[in-house]
PDB file of N, CA and C in Angstrom:
ATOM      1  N   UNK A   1     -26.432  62.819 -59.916  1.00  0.00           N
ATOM      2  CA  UNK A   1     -25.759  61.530 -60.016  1.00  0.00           C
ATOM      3  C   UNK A   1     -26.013  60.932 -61.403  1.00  0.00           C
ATOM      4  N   UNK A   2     -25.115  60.226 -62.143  1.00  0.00           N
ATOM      5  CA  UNK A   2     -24.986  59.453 -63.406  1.00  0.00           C
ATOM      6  C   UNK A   2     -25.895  58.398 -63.395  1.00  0.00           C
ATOM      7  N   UNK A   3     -26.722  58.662 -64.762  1.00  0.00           N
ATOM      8  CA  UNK A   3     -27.077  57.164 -64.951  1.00  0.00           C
ATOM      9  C   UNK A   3     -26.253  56.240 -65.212  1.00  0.00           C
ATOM     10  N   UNK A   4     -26.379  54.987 -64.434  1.00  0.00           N
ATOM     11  CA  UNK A   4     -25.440  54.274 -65.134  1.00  0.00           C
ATOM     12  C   UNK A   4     -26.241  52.890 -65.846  1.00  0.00           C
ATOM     13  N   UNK A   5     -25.191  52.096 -66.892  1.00  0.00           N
ATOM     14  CA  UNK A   5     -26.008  51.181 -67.911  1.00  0.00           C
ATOM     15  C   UNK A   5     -24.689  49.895 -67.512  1.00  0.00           C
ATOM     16  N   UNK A   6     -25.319  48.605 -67.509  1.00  0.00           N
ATOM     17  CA  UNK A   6     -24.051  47.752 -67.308  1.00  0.00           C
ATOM     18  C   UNK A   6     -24.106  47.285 -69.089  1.00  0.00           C
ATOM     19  N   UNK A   7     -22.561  47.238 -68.994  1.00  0.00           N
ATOM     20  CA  UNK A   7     -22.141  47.146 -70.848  1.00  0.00           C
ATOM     21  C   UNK A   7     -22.428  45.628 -71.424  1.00  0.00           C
ATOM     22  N   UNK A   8     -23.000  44.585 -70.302  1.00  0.00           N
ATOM     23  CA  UNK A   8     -24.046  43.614 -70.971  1.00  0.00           C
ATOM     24  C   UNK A   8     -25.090  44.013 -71.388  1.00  0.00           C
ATOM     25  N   UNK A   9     -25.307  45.374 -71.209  1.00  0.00           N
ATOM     26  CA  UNK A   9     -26.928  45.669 -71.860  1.00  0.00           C
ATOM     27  C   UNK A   9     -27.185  46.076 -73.303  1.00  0.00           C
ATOM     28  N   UNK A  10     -28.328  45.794 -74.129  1.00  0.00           N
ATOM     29  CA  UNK A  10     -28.013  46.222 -75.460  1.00  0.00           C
ATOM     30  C   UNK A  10     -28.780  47.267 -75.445  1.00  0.00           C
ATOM     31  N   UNK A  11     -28.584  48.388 -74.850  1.00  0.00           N
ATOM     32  CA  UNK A  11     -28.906  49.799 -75.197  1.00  0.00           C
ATOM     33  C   UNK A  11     -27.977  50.972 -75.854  1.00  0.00           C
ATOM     34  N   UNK A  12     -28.559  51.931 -76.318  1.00  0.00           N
ATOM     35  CA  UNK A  12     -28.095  52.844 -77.149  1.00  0.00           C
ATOM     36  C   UNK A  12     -26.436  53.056 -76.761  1.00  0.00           C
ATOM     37  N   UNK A  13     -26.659  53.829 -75.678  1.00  0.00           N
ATOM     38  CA  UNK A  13     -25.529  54.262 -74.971  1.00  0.00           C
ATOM     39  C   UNK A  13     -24.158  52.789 -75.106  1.00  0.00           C
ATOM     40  N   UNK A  14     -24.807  51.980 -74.607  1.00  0.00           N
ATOM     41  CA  UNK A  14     -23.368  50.906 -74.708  1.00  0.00           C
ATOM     42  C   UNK A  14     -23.078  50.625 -76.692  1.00  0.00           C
ATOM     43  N   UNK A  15     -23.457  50.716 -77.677  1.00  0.00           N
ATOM     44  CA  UNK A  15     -23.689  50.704 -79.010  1.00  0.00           C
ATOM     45  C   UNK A  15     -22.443  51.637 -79.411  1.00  0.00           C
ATOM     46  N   UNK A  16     -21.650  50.922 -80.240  1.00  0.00           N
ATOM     47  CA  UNK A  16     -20.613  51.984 -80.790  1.00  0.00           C
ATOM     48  C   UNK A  16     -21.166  52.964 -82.118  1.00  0.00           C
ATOM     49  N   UNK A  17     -22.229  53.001 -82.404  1.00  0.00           N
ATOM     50  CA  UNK A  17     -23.077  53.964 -83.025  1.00  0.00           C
ATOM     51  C   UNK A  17     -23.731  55.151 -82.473  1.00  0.00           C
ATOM     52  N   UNK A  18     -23.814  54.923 -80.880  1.00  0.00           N
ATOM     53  CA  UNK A  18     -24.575  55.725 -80.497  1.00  0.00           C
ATOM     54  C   UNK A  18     -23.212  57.431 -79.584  1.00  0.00           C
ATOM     55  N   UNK A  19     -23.473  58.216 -80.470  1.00  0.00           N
ATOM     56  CA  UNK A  19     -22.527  59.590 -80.439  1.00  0.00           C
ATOM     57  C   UNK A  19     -22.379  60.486 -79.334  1.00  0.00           C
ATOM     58  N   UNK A  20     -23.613  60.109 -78.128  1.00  0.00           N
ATOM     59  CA  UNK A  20     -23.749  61.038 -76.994  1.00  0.00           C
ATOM     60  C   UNK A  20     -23.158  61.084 -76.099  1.00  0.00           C
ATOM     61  N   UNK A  21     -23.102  61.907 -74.964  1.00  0.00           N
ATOM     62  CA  UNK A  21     -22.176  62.461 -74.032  1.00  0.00           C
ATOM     63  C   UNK A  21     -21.946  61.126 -72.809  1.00  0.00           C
ATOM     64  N   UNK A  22     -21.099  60.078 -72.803  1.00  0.00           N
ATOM     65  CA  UNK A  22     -20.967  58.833 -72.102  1.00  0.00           C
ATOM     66  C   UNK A  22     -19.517  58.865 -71.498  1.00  0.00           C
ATOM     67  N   UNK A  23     -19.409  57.472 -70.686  1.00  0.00           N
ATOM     68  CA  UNK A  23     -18.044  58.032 -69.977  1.00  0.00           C
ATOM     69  C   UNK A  23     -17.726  56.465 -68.912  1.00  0.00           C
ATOM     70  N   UNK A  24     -17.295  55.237 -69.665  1.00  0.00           N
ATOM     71  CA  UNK A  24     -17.166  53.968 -69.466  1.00  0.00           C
ATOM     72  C   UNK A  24     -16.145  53.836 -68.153  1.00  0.00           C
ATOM     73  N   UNK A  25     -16.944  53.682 -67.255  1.00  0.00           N
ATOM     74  CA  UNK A  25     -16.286  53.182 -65.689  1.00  0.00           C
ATOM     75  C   UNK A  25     -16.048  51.848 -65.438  1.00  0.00           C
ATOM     76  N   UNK A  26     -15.560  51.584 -64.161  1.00  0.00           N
ATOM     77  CA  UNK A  26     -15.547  50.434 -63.526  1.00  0.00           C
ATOM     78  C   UNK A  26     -14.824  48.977 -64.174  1.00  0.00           C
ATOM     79  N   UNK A  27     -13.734  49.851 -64.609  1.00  0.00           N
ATOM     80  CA  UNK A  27     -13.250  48.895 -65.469  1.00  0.00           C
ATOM     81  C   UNK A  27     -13.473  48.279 -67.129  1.00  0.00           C
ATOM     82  N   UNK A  28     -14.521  49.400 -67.611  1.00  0.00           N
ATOM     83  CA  UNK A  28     -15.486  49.408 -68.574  1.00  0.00           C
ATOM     84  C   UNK A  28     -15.894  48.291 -68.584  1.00  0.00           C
ATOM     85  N   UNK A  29     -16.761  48.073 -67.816  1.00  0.00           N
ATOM     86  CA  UNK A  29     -17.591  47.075 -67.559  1.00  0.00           C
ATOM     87  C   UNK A  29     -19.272  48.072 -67.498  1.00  0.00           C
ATOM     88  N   UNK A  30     -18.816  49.268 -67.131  1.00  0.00           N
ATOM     89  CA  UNK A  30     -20.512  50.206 -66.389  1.00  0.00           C
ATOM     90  C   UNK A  30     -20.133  51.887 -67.560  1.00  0.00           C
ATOM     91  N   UNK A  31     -21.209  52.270 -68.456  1.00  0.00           N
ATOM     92  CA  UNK A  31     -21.138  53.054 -69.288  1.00  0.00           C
ATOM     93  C   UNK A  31     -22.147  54.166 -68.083  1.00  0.00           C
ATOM     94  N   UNK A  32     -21.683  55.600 -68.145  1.00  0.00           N
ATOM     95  CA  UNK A  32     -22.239  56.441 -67.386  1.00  0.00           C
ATOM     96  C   UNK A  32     -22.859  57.766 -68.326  1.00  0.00           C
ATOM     97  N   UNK A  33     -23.842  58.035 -68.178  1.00  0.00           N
ATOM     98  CA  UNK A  33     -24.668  58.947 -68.865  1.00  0.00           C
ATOM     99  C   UNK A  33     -25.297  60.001 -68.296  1.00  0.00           C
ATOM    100  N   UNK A  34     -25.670  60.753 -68.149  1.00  0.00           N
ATOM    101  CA  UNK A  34     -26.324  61.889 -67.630  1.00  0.00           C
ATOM    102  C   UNK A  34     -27.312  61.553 -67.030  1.00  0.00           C
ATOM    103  N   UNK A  35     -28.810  61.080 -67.419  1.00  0.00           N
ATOM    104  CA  UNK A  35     -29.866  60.364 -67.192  1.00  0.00           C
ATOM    105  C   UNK A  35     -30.295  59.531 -68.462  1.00  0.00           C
ATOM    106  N   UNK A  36     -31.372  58.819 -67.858  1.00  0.00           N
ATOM    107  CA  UNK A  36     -31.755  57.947 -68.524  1.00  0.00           C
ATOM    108  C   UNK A  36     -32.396  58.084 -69.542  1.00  0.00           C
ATOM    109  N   UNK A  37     -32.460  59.461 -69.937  1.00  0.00           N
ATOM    110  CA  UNK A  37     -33.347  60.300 -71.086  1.00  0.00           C
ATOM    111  C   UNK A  37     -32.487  60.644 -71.745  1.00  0.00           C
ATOM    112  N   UNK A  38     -31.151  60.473 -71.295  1.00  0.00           N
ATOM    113  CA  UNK A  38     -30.156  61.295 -72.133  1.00  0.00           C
ATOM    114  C   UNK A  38     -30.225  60.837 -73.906  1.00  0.00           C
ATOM    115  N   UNK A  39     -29.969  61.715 -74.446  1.00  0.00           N
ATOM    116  CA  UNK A  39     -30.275  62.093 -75.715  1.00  0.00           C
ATOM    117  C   UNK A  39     -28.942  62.274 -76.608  1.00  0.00           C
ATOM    118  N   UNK A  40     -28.182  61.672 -77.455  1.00  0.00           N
ATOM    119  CA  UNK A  40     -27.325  61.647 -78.674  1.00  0.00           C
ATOM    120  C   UNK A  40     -27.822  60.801 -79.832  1.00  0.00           C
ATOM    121  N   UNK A  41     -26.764  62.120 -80.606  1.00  0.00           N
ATOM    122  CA  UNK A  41     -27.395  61.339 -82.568  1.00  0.00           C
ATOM    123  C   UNK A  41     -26.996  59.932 -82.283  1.00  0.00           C
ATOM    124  N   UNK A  42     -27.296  58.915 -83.886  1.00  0.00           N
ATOM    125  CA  UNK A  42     -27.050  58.146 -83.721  1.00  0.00           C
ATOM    126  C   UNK A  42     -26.461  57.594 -85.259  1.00  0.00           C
ATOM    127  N   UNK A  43     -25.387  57.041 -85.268  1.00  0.00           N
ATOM    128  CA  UNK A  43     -24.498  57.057 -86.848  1.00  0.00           C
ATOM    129  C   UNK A  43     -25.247  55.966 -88.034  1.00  0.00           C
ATOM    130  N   UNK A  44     -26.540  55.513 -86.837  1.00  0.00           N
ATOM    131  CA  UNK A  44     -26.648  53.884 -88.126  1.00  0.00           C
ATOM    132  C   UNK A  44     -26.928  54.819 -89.322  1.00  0.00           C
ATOM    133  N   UNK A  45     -26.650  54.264 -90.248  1.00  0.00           N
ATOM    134  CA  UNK A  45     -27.134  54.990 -91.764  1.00  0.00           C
ATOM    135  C   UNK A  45     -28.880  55.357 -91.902  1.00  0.00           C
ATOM    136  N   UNK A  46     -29.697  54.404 -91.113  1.00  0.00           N
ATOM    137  CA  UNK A  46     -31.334  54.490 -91.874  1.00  0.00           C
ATOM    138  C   UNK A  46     -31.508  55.645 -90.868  1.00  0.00           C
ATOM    139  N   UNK A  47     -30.962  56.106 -89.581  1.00  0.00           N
ATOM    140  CA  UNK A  47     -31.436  56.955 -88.392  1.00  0.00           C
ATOM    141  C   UNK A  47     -30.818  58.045 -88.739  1.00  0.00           C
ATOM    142  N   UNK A  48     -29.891  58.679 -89.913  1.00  0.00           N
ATOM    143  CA  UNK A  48     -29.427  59.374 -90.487  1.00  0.00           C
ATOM    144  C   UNK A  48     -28.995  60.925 -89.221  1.00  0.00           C
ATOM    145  N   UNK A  49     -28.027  60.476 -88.065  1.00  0.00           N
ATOM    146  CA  UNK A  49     -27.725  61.116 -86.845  1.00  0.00           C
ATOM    147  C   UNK A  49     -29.120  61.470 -85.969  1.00  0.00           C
ATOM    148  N   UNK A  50     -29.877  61.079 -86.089  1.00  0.00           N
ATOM    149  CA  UNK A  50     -31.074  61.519 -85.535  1.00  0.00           C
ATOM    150  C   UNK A  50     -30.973  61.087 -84.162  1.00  0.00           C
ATOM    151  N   UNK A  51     -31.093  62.271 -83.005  1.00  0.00           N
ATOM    152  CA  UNK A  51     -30.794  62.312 -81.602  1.00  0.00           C
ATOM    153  C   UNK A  51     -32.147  60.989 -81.042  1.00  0.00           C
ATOM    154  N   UNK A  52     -31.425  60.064 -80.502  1.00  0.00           N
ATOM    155  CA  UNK A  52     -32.383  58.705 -79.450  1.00  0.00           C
ATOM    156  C   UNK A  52     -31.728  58.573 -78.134  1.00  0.00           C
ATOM    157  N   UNK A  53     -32.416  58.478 -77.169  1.00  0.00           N
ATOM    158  CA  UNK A  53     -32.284  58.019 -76.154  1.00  0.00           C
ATOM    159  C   UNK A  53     -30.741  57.075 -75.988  1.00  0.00           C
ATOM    160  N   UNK A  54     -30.417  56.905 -74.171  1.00  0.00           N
ATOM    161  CA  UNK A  54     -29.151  56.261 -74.371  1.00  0.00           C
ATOM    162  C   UNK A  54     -29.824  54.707 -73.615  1.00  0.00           C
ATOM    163  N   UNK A  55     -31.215  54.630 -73.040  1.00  0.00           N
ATOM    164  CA  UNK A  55     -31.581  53.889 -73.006  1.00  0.00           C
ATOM    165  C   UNK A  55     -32.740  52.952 -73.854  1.00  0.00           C
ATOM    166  N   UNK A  56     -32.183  53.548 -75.079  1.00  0.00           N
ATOM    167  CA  UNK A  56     -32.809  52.620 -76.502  1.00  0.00           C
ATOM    168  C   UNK A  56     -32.395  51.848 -76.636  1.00  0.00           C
ATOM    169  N   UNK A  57     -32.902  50.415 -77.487  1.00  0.00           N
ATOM    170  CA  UNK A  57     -32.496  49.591 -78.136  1.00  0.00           C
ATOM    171  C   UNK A  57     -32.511  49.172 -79.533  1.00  0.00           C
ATOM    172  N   UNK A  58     -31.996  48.860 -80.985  1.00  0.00           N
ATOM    173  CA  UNK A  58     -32.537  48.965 -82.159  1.00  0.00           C
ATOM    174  C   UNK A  58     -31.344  47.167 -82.502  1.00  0.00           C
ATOM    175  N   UNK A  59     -32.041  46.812 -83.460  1.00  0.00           N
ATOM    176  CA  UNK A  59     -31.322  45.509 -84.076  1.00  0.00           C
ATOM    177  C   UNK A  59     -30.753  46.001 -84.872  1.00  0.00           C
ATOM    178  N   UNK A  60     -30.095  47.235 -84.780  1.00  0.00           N
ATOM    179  CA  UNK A  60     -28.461  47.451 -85.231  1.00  0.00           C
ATOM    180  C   UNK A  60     -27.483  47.968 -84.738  1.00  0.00           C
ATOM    181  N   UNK A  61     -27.764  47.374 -83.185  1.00  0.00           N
ATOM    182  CA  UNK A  61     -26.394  47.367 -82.323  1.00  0.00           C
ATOM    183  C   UNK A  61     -25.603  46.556 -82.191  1.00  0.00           C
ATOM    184  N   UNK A  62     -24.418  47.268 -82.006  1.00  0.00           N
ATOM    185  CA  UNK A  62     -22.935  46.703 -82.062  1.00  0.00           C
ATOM    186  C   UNK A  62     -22.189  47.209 -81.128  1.00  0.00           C
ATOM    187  N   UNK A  63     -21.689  46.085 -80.478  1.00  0.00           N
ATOM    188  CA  UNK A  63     -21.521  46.694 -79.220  1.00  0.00           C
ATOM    189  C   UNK A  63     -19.970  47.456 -79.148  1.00  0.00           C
ATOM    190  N   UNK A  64     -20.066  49.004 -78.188  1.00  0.00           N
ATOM    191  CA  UNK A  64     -18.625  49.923 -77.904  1.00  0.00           C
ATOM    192  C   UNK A  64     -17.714  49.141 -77.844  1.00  0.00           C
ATOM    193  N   UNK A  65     -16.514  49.535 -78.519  1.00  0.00           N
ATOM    194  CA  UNK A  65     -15.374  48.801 -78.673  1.00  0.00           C
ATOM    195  C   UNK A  65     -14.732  48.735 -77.053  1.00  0.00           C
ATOM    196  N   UNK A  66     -15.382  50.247 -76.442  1.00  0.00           N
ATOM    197  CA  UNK A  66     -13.875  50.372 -75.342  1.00  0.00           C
ATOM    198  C   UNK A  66     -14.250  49.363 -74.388  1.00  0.00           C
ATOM    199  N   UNK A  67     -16.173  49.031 -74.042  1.00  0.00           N
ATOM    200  CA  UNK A  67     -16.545  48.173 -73.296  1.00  0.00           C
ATOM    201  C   UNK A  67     -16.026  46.235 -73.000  1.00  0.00           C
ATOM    202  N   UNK A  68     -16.488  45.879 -72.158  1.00  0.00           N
ATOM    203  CA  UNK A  68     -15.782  44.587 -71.903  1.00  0.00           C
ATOM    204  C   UNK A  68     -17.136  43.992 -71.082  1.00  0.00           C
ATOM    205  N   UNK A  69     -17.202  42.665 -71.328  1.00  0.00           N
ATOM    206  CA  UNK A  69     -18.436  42.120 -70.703  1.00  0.00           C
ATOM    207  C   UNK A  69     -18.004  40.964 -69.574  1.00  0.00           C
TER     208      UNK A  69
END
């Protein structure tokens, strides 16, 4: 079963920086991930694609365009 993240949250996975395997349900309101360990690069420039968690957080998120809060 999918982890899932609600797209009020400021973690990796909801972040339009963050590159990993995700998949925005429920009206994209709920971002779905593999588990909670799940692992994709990440585009900010200083993290230079370096694979983080989808339940990270960093003060240079911006939140997925496709999401809706």
């Amino acid at each position: 079963m999918p982890f899932q993240i609600a797209s009020s949250e400021q973690k990796c996975a909801t972040c339009t920086r963050w590159t990993g395997s995700r998949r925005a349900t429920q009206g994209n309101k709920v971002v779905e991930v593999e588990s909670p360990s799940a692992r994709g690069p990440c585009s900010e420039r200083t993290k230079a694609n370096t694979p983080v968690s989808a339940n990270q957080h960093c003060s240079k998120y911006e939140r997925w365009s496709t999401l809706r809060v």
